[in-house]
PDB file of N, CA and C in Angstrom:
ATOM      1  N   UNK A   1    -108.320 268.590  60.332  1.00  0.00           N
ATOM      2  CA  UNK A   1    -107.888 269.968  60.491  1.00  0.00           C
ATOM      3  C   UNK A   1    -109.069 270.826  60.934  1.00  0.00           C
ATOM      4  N   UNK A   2    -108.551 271.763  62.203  1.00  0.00           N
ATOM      5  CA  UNK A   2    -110.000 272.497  62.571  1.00  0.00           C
ATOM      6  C   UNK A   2    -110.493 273.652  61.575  1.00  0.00           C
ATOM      7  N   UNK A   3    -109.828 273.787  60.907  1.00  0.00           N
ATOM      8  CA  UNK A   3    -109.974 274.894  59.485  1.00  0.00           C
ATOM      9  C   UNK A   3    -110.740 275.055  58.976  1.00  0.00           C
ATOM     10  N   UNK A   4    -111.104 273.034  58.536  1.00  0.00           N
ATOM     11  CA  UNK A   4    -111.787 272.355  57.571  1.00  0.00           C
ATOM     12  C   UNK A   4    -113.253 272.655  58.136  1.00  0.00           C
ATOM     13  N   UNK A   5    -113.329 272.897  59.719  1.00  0.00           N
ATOM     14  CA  UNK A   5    -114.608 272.568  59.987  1.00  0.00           C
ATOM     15  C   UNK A   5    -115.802 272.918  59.525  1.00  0.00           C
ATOM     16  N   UNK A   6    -115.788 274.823  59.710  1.00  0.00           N
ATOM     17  CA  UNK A   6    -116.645 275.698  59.369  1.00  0.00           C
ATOM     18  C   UNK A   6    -116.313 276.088  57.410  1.00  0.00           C
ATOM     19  N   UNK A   7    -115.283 275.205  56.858  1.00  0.00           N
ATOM     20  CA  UNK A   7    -115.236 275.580  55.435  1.00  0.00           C
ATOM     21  C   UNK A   7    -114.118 276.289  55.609  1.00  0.00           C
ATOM     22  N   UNK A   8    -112.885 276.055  54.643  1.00  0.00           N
ATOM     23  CA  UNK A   8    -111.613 276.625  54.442  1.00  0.00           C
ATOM     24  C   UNK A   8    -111.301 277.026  52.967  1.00  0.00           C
ATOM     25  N   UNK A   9    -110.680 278.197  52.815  1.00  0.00           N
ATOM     26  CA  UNK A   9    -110.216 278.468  51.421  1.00  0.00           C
ATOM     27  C   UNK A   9    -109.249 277.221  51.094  1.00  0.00           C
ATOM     28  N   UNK A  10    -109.212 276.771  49.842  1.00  0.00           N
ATOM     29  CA  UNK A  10    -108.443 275.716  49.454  1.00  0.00           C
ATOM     30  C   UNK A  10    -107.131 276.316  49.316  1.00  0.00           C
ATOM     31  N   UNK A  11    -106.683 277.763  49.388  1.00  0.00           N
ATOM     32  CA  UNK A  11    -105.362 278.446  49.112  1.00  0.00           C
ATOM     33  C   UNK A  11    -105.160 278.139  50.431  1.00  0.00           C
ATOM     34  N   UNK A  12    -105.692 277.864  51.877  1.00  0.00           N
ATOM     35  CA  UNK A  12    -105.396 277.831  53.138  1.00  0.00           C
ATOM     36  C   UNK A  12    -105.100 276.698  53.584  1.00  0.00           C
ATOM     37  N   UNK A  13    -104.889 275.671  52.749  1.00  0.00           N
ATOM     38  CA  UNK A  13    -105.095 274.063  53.250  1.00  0.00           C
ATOM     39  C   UNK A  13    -104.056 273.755  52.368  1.00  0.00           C
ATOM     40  N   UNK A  14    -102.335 272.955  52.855  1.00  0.00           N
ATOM     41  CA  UNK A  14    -101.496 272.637  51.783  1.00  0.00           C
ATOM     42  C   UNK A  14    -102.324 271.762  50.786  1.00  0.00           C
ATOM     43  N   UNK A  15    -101.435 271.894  49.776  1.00  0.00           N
ATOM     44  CA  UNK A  15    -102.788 270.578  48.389  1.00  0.00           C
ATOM     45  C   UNK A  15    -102.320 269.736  48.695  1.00  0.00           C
ATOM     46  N   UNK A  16    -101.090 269.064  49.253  1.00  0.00           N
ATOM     47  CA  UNK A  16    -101.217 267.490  49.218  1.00  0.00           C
ATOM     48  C   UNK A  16    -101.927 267.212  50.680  1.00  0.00           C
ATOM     49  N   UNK A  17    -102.289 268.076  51.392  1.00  0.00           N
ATOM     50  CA  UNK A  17    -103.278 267.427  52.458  1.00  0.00           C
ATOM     51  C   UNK A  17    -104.418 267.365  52.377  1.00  0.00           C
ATOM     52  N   UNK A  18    -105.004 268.700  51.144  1.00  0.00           N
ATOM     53  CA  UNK A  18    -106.103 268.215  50.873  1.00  0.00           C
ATOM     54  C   UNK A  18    -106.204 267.866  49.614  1.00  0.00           C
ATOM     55  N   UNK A  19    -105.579 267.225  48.793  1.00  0.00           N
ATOM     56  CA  UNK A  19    -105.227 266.149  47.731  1.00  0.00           C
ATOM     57  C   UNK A  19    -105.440 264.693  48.400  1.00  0.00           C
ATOM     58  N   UNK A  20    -104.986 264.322  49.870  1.00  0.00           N
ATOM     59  CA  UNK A  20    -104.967 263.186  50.110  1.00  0.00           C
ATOM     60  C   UNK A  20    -106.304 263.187  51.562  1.00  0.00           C
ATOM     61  N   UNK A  21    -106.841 263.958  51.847  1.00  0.00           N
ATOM     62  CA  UNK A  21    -108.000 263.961  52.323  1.00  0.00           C
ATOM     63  C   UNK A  21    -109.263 263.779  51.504  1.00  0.00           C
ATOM     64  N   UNK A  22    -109.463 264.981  50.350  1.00  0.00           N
ATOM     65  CA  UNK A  22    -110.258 264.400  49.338  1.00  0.00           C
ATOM     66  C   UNK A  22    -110.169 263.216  48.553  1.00  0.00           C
ATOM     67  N   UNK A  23    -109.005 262.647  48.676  1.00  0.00           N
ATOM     68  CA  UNK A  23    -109.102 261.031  48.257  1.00  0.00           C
ATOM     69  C   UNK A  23    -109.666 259.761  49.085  1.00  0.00           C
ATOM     70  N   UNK A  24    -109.787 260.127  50.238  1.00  0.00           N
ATOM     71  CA  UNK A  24    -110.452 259.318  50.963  1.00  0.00           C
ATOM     72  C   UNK A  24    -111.629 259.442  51.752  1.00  0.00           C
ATOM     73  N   UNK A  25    -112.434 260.736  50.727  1.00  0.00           N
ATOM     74  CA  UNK A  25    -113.706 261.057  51.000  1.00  0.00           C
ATOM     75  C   UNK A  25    -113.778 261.752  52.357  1.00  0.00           C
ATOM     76  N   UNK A  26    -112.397 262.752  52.663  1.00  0.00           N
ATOM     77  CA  UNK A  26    -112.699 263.207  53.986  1.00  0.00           C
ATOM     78  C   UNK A  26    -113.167 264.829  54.027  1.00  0.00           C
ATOM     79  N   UNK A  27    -113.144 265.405  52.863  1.00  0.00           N
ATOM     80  CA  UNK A  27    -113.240 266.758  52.171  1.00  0.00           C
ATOM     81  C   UNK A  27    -114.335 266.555  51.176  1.00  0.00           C
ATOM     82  N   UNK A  28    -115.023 267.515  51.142  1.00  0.00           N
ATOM     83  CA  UNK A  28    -115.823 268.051  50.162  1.00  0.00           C
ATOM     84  C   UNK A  28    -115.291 269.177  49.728  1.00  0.00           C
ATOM     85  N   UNK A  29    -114.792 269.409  48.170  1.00  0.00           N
ATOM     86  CA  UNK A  29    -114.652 271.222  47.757  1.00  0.00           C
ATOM     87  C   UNK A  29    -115.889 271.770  47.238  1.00  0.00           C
ATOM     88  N   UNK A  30    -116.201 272.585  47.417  1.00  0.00           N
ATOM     89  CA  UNK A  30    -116.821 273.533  46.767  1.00  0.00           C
ATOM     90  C   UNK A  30    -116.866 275.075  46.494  1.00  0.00           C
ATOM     91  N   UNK A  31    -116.716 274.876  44.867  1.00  0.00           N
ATOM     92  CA  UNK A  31    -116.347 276.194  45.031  1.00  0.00           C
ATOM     93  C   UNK A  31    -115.062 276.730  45.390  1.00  0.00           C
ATOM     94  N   UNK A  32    -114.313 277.277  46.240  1.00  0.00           N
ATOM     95  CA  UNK A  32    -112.755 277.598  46.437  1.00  0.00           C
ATOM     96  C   UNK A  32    -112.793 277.267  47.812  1.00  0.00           C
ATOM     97  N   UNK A  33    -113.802 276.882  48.583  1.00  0.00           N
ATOM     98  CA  UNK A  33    -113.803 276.185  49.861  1.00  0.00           C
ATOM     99  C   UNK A  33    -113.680 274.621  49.540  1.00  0.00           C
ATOM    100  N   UNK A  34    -113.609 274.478  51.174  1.00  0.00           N
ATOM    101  CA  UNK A  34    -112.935 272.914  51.335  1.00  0.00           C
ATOM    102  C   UNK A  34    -113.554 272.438  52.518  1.00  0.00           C
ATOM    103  N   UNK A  35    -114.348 271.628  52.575  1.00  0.00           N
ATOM    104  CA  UNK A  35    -115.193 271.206  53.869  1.00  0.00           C
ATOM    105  C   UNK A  35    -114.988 270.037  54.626  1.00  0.00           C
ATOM    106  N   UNK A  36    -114.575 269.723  55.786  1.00  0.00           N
ATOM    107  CA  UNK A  36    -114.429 268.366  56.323  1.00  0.00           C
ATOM    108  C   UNK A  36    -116.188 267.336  56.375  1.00  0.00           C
ATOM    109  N   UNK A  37    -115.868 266.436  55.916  1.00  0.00           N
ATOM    110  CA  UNK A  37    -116.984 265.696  56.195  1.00  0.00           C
ATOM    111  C   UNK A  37    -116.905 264.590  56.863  1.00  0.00           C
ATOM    112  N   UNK A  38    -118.424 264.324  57.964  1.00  0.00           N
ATOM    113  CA  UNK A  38    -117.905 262.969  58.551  1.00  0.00           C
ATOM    114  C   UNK A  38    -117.505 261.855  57.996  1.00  0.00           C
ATOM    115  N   UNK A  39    -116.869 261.067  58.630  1.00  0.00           N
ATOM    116  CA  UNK A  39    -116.088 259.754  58.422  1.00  0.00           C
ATOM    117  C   UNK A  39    -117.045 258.469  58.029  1.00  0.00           C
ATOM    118  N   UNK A  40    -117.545 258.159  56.998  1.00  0.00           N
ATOM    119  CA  UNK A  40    -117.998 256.952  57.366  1.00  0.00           C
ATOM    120  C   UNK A  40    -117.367 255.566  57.428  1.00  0.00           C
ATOM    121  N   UNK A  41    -118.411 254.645  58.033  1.00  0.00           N
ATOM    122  CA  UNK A  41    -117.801 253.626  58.392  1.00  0.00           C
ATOM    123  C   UNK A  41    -118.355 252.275  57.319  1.00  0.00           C
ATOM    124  N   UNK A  42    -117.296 251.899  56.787  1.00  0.00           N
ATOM    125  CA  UNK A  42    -117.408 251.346  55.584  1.00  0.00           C
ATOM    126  C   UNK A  42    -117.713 249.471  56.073  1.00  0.00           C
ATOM    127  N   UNK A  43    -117.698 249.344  57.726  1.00  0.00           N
ATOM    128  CA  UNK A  43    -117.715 247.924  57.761  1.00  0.00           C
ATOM    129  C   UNK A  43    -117.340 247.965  59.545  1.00  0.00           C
ATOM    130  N   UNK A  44    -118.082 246.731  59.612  1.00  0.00           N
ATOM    131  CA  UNK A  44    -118.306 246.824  60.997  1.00  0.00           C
ATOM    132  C   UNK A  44    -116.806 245.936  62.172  1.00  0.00           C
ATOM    133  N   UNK A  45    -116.582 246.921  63.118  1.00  0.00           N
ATOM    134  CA  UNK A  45    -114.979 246.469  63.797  1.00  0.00           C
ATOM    135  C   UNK A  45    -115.157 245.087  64.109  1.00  0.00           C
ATOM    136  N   UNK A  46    -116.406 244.485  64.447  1.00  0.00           N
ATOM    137  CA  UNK A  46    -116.523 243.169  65.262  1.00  0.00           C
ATOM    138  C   UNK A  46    -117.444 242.331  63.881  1.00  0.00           C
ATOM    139  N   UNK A  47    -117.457 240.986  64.513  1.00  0.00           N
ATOM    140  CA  UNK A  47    -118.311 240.078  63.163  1.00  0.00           C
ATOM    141  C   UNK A  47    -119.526 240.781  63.730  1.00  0.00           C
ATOM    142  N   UNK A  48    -120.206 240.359  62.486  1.00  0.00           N
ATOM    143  CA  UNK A  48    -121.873 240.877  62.599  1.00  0.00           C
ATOM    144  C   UNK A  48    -122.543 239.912  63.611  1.00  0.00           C
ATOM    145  N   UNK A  49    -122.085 238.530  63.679  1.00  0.00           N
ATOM    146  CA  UNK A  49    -122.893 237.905  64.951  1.00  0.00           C
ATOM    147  C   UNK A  49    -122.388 237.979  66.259  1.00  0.00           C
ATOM    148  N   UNK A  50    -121.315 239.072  66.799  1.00  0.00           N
ATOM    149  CA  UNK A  50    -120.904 239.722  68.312  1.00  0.00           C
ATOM    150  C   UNK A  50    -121.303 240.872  68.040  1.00  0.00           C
ATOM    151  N   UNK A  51    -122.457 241.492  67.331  1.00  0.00           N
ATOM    152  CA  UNK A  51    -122.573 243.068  67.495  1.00  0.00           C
ATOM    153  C   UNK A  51    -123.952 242.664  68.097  1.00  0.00           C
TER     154      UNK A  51
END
């Protein structure tokens, strides 16, 4: 959500979207804001011996 980018009131963001964004570490709250954070990458798309 572009909302999220610069920091969003959490009254501005439905809660189950950011109920299910902050569950997968895609939100930071703080405070009554709500921040998108980058995505990390938990594992690599190809085997480690074709990268």
């Amino acid at each position: 959500m572009a909302r999220l980018d610069q920091g969003a009131g959490r009254a501005d963001v439905p809660a189950d979207v950011l109920a299910e964004f902050t569950a997968e570490h895609l939100v930071l709250r703080v405070g009554e804001l709500a921040w998108w954070l980058p995505y990390r990458v938990s594992r690599w798309l190809q085997e480690a011996m074709a990268v």
